[in-house]
N, C-alpha and C. Protein backbone atom coordinates (compact mmCIF):
# COMPACT_ATOMS: atom_id res chain seq x y z
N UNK A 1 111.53 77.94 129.85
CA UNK A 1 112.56 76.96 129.57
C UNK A 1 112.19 75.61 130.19
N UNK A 2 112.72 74.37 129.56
CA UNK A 2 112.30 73.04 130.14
C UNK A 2 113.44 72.17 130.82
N UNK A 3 114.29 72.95 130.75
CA UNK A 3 115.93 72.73 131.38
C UNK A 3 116.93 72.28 130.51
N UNK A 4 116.48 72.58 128.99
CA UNK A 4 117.52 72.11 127.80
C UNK A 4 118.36 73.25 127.27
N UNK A 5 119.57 72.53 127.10
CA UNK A 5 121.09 73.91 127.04
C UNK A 5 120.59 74.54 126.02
N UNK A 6 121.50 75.93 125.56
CA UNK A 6 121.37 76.69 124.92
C UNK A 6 121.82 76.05 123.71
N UNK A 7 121.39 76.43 122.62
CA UNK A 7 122.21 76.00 121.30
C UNK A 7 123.29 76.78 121.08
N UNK A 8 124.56 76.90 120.93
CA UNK A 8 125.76 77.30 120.45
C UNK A 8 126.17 77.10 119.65
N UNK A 9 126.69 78.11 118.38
CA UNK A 9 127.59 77.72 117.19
C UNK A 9 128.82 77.47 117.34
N UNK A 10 129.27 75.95 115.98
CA UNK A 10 130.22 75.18 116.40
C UNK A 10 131.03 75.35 114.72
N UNK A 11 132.31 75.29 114.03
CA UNK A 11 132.74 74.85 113.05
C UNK A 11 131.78 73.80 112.17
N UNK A 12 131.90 73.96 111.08
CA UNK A 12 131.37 73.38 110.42
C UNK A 12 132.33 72.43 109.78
N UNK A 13 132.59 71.46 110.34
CA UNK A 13 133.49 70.43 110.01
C UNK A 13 132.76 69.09 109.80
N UNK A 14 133.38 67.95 109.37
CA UNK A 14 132.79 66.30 109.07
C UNK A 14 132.03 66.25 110.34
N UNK A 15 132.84 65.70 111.24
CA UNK A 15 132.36 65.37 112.62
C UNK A 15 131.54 66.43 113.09
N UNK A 16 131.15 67.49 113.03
CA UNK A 16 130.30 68.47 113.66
C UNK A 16 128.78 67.83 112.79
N UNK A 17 128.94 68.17 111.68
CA UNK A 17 127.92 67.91 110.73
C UNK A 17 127.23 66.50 111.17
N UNK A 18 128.00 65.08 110.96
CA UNK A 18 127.93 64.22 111.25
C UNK A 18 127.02 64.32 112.98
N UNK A 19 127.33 64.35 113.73
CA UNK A 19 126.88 64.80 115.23
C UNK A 19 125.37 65.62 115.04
N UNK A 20 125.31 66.63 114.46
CA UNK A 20 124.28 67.59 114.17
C UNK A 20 123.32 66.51 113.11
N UNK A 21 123.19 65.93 112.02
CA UNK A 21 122.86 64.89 111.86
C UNK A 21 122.19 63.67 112.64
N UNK A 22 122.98 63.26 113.42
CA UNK A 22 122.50 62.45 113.96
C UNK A 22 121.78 62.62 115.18
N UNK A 23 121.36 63.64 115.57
CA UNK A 23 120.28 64.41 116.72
C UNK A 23 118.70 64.15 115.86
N UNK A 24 119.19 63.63 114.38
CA UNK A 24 117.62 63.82 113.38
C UNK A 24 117.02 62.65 113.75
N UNK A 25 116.26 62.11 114.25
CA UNK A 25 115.48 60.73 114.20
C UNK A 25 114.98 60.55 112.68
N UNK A 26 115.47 59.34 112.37
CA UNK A 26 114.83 58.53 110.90
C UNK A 26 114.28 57.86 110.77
N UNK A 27 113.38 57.09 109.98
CA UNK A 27 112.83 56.17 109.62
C UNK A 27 114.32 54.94 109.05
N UNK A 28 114.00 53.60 108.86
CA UNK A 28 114.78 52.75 108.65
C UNK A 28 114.34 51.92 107.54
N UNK A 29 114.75 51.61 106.44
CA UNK A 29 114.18 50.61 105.33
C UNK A 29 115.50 49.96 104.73
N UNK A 30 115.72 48.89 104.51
CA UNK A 30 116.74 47.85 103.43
C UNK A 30 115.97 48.14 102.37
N UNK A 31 117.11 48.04 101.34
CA UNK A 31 116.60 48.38 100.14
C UNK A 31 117.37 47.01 99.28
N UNK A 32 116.33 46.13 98.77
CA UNK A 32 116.82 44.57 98.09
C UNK A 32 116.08 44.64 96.56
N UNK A 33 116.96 43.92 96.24
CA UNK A 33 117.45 44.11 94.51
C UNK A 33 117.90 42.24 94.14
N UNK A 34 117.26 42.33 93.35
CA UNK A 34 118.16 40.94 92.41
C UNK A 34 118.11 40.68 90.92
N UNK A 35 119.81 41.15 90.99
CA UNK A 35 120.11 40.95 89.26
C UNK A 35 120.00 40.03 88.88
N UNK A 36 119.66 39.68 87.34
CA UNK A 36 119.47 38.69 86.96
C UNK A 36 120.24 37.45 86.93
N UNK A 37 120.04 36.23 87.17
CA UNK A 37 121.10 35.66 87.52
C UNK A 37 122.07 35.63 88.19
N UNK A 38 121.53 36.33 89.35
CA UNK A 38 122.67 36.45 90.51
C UNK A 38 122.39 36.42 91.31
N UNK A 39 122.82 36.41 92.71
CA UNK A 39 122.12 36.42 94.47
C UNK A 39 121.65 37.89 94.79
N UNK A 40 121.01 37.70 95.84
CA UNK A 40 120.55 39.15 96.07
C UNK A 40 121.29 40.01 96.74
N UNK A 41 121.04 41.43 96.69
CA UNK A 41 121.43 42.18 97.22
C UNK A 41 120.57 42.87 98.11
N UNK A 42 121.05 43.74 98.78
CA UNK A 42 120.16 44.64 100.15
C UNK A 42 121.77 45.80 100.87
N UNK A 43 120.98 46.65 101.12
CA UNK A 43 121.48 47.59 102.26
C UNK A 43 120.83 48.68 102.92
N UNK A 44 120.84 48.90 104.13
CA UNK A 44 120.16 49.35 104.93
C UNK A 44 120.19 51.35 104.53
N UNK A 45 119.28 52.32 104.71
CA UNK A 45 119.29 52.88 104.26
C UNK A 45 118.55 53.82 105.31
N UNK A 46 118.75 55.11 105.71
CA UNK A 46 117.76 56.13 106.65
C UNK A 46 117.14 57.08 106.11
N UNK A 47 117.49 57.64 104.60
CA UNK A 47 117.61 58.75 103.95
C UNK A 47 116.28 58.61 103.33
N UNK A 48 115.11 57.52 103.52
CA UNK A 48 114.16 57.49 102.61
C UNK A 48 113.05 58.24 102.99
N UNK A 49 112.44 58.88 101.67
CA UNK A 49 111.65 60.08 101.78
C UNK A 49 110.57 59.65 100.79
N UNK A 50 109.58 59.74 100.56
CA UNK A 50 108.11 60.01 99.41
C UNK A 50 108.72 61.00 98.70
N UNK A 51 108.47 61.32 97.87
CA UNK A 51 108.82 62.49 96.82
C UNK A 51 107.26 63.35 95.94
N UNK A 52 106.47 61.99 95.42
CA UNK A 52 105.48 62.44 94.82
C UNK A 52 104.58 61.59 95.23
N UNK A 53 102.97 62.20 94.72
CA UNK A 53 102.06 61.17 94.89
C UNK A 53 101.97 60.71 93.47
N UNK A 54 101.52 61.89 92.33
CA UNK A 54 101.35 61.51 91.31
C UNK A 54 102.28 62.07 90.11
N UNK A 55 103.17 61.50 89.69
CA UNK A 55 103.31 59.60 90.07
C UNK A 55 103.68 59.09 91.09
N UNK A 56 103.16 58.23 91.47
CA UNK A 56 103.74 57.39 92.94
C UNK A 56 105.54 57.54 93.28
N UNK A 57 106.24 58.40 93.52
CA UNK A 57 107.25 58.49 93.62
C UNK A 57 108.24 57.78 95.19
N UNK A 58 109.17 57.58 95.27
CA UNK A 58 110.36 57.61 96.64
C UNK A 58 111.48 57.78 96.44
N UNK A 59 112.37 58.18 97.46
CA UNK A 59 113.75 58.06 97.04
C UNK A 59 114.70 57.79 98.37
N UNK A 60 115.84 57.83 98.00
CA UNK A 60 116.96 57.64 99.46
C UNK A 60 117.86 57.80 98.51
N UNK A 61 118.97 58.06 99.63
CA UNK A 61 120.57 58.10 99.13
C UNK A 61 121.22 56.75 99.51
N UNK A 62 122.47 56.89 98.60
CA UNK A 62 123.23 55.33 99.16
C UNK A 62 124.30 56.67 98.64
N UNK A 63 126.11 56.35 99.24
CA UNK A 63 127.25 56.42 99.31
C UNK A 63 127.46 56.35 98.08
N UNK A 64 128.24 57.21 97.02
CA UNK A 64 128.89 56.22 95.89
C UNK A 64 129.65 55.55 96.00
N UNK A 65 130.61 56.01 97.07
CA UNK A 65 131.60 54.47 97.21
C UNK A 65 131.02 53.06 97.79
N UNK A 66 129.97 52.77 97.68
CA UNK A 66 128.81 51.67 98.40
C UNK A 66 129.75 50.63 97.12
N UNK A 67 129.95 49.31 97.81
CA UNK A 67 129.93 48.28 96.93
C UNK A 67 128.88 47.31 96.52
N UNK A 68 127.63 47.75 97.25
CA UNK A 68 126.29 46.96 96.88
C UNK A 68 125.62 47.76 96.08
N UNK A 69 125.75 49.03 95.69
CA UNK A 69 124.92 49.61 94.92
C UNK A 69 124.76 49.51 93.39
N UNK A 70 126.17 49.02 93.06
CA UNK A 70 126.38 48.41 92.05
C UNK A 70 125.45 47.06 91.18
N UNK A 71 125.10 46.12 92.35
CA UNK A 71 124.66 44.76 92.17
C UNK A 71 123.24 45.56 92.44
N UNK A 72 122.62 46.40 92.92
CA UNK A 72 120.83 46.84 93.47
C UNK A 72 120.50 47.11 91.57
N UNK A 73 121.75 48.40 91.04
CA UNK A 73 121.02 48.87 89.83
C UNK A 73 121.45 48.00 89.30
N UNK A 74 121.70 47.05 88.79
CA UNK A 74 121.76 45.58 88.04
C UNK A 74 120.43 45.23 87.77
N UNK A 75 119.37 45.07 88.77
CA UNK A 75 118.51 44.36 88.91
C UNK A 75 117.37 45.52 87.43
N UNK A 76 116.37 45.06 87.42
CA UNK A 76 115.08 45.61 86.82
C UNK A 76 114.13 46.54 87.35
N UNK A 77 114.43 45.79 89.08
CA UNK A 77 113.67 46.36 89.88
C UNK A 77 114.15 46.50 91.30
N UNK A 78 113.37 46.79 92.22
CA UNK A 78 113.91 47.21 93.35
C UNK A 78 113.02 47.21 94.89
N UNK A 79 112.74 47.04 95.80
CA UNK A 79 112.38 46.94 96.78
C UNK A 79 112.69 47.34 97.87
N UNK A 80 111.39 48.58 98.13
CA UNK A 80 111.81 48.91 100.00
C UNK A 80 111.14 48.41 100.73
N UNK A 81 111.65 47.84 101.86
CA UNK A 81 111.05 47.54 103.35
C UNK A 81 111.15 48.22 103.83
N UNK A 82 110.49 48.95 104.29
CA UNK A 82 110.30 49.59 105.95
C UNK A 82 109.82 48.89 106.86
N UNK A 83 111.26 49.27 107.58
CA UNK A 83 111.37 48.09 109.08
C UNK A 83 110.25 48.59 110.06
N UNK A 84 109.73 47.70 111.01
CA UNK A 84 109.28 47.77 112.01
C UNK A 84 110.20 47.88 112.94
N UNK A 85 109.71 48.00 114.47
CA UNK A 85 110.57 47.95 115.64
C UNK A 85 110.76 47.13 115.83
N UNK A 86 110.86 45.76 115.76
CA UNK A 86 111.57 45.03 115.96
C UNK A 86 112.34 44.58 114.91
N UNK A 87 112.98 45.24 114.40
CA UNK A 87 113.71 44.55 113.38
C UNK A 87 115.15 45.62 113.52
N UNK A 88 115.69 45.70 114.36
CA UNK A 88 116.68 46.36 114.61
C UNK A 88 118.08 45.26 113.84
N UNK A 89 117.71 44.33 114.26
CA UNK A 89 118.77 43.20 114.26
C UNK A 89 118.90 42.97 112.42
N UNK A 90 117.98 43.05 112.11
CA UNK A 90 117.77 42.95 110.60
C UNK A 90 118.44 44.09 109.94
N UNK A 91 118.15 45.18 110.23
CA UNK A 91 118.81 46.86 109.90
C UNK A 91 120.25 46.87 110.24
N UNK A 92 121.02 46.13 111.09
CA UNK A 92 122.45 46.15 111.51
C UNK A 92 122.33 45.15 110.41
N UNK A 93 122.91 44.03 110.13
CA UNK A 93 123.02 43.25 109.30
C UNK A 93 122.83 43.51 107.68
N UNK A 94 121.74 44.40 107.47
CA UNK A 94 121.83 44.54 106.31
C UNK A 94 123.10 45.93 105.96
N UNK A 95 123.28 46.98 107.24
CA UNK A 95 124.57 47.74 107.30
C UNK A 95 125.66 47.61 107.53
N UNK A 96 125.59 45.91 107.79
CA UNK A 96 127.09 45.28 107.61
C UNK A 96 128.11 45.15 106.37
N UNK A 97 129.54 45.02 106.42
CA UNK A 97 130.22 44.62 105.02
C UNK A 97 130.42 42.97 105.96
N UNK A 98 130.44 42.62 104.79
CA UNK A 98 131.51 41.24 104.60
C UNK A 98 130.11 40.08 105.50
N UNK A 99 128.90 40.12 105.41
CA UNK A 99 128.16 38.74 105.57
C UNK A 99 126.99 38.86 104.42
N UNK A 100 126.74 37.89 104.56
CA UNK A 100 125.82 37.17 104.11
C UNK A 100 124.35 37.77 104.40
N UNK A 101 124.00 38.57 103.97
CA UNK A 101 122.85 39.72 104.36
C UNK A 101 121.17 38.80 104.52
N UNK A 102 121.49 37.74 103.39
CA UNK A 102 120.19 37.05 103.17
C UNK A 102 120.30 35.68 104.02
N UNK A 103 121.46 35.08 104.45
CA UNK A 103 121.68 33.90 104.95
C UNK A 103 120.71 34.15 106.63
N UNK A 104 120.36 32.97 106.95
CA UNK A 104 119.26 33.05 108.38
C UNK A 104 120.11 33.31 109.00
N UNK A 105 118.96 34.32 109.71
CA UNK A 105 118.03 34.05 110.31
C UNK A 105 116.98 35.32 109.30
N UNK A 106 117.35 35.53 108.28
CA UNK A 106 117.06 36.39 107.53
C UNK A 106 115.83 35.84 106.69
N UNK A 107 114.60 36.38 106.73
CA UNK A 107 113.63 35.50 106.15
C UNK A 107 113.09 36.54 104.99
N UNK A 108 113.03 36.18 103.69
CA UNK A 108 112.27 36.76 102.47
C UNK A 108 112.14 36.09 101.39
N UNK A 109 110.57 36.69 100.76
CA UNK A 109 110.24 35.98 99.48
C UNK A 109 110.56 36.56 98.31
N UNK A 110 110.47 36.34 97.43
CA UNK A 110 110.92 36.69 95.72
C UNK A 110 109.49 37.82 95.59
N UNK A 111 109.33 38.92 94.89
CA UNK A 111 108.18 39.56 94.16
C UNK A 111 108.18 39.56 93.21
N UNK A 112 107.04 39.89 92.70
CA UNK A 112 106.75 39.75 91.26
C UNK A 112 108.01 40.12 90.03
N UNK A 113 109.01 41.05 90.35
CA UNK A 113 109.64 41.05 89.69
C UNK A 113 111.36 39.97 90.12
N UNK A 114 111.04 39.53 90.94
CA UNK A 114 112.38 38.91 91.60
C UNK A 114 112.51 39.61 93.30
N UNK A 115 112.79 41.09 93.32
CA UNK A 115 113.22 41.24 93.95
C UNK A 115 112.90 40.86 95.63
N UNK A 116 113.67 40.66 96.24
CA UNK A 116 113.10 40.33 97.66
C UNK A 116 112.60 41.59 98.52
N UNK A 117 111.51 40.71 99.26
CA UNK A 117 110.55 41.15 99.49
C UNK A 117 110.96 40.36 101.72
N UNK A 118 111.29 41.21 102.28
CA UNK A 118 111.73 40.78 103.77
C UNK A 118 109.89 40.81 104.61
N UNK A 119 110.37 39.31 105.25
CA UNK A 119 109.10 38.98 106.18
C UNK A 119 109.03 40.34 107.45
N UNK A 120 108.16 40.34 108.14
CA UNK A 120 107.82 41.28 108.96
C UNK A 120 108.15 42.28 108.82
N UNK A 121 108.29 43.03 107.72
CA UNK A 121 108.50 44.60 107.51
C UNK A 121 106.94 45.62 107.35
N UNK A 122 107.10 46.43 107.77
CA UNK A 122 106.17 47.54 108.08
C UNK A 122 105.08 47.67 106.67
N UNK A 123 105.96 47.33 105.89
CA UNK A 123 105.64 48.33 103.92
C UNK A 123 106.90 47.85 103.49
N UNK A 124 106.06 47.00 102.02
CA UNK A 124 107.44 47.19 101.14
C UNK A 124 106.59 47.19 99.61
N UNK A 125 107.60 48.08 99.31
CA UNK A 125 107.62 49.26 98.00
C UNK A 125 108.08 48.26 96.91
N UNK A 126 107.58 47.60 95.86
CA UNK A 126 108.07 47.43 94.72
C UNK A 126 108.66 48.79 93.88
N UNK A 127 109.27 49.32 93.06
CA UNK A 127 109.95 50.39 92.61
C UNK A 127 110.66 49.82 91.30
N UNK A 128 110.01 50.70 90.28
CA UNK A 128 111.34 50.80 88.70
C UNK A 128 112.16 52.05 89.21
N UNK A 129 113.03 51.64 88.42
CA UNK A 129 114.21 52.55 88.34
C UNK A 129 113.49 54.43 87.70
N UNK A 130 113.59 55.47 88.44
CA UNK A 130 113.05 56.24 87.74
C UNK A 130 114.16 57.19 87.49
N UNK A 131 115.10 57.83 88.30
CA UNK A 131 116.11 58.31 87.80
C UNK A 131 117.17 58.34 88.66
N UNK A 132 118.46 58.72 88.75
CA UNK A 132 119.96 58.67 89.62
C UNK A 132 120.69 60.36 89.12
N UNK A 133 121.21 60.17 90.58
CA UNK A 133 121.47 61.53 90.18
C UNK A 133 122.95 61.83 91.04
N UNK A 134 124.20 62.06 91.05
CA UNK A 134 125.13 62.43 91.69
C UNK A 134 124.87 63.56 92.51
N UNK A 135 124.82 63.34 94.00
CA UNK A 135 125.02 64.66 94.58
C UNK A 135 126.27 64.57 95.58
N UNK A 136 126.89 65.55 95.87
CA UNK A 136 127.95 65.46 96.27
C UNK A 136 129.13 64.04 96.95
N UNK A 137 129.01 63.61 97.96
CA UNK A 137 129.07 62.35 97.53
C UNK A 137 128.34 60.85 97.75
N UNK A 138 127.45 61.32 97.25
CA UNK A 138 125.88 60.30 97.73
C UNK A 138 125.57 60.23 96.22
N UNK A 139 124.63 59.13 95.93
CA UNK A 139 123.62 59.08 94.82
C UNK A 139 122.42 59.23 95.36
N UNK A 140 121.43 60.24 94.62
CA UNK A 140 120.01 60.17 94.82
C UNK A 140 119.58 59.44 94.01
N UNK A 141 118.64 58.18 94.37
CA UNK A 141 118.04 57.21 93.95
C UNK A 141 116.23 57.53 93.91
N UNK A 142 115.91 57.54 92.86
CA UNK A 142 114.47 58.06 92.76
C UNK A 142 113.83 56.64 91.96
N UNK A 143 112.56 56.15 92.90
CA UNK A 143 111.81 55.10 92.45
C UNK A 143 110.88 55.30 92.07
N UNK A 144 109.78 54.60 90.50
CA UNK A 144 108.36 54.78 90.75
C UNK A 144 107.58 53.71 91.25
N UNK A 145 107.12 53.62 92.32
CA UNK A 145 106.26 52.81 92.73
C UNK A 145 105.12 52.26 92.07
N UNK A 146 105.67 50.85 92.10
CA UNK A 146 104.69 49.86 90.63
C UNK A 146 104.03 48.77 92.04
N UNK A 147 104.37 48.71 93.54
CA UNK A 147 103.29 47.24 93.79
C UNK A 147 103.86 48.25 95.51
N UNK A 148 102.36 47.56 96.38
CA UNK A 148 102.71 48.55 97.64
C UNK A 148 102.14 46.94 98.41
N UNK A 149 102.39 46.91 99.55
CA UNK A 149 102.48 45.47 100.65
C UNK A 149 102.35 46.31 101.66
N UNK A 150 101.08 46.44 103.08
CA UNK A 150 100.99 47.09 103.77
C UNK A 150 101.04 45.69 104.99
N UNK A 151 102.29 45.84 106.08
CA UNK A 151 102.15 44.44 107.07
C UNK A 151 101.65 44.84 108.10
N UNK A 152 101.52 43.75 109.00
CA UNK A 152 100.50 44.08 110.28
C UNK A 152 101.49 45.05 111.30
N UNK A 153 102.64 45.59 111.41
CA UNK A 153 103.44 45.79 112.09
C UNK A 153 103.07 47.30 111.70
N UNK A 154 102.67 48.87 112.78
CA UNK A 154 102.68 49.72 112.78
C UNK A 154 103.54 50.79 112.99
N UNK A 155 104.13 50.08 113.92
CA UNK A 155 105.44 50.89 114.72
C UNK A 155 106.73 50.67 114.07
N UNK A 156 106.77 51.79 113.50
CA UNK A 156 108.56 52.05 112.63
C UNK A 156 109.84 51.67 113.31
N UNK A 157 110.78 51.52 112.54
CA UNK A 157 112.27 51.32 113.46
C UNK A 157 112.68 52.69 113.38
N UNK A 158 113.00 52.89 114.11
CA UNK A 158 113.83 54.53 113.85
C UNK A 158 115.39 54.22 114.25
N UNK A 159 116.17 55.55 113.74
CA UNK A 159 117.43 55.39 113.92
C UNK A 159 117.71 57.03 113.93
N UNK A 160 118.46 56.52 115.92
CA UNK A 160 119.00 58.20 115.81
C UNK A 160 119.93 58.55 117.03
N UNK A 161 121.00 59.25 116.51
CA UNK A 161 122.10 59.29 117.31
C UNK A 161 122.79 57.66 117.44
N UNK A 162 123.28 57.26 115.87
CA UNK A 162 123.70 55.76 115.84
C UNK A 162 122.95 54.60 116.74
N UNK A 163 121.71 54.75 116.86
CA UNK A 163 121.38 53.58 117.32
C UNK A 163 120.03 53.34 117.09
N UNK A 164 119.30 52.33 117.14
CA UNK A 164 117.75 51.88 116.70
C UNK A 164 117.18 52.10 117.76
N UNK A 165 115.77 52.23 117.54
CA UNK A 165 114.82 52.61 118.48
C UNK A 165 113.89 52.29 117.78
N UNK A 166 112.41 52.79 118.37
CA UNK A 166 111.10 52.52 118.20
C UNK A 166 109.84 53.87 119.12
N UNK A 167 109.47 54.12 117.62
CA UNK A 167 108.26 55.33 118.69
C UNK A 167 107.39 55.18 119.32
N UNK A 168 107.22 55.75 120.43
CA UNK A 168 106.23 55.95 121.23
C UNK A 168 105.53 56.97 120.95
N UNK A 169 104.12 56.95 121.29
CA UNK A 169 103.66 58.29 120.11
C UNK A 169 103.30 59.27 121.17
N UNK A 170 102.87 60.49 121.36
CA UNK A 170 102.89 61.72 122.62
C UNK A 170 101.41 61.51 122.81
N UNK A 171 100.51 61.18 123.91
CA UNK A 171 99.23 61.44 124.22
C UNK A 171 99.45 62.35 125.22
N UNK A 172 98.25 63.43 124.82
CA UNK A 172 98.29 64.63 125.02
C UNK A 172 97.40 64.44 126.09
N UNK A 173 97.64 65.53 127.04
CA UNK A 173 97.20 65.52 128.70
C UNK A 173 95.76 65.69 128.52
């Protein structure tokens, strides 16, 4: 033993689940979109996974009750960043309601298809729409990866037990 409690079974309720959940360390990416003729959109997202190589696949969940998800599938196309560690401040903000997600100190360029494309992010994913899918009450969002941006920034943002972090990696004795 290394002095960590026993695991015990608990109800399987919101808040249990939720709690048990958030013991998972994630990866962190905004996911930005711009419909045509309109301002952009973005929201922060933990759920993102690779799916395939061939075809270049990804995916994440968003909420259906999300009010930005609406304005993302508008667009043609779609864009993930994956945050670096320092971009904690960027990842709250884009999981905010009610601001201005793109207004500064918020820095990004347009990509080839419109969508924005955020400065100092780890990787960002150009993506068509490949399919949507209702699962309970989440949408699974599945992208095919059409343009890949690899930045100088190595170290991921993670998010776990509600709060941001950054890995340290284990060197072995």
């Amino acid at each position: 033993m290394t002095g960590t409690a026993t695991a015990r079974p608990v109800p399987v309720t919101g808040d249990s689940f939720r709690d048990a959940l958030a013991r998972h360390a994630a990866g962190v990416v905004v996911v930005t979109a711009r419909p045509a003729r309109d301002e952009p959109a973005g929201l922060t997202a933990t759920s993102f996974t690779s799916v395939s190589l061939d075809p270049p696949l990804v995916s994440f969940y968003v909420a259906a009750s999300s009010s930005t998800f609406p304005r993302l599938r508008a667009a043609a196309t779609f864009a993930v960043n994956v945050l670096g560690h320092d971009q904690a401040e960027l990842a709250a903000r884009f999981a905010s309601r009610d601001v201005d997600r793109f207004a500064a100190p918020t820095r990004w360029r347009p990509g080839p298809g419109g969508e924005p494309l955020l400065e100092g992010a780890a990787v960002r994913l150009r993506c068509d729409w490949h399919s949507l899918r209702e699962i309970g009450d989440h949408l699974l969002v599945v992208g095919r990866v059409i343009g890949v941006e690899v930045g100088a920034t190595e170290t991921p943002l993670l998010y776990h037990h509600g709060r941001f972090g950054h890995f340290t990696a284990h060197r072995p004795h």
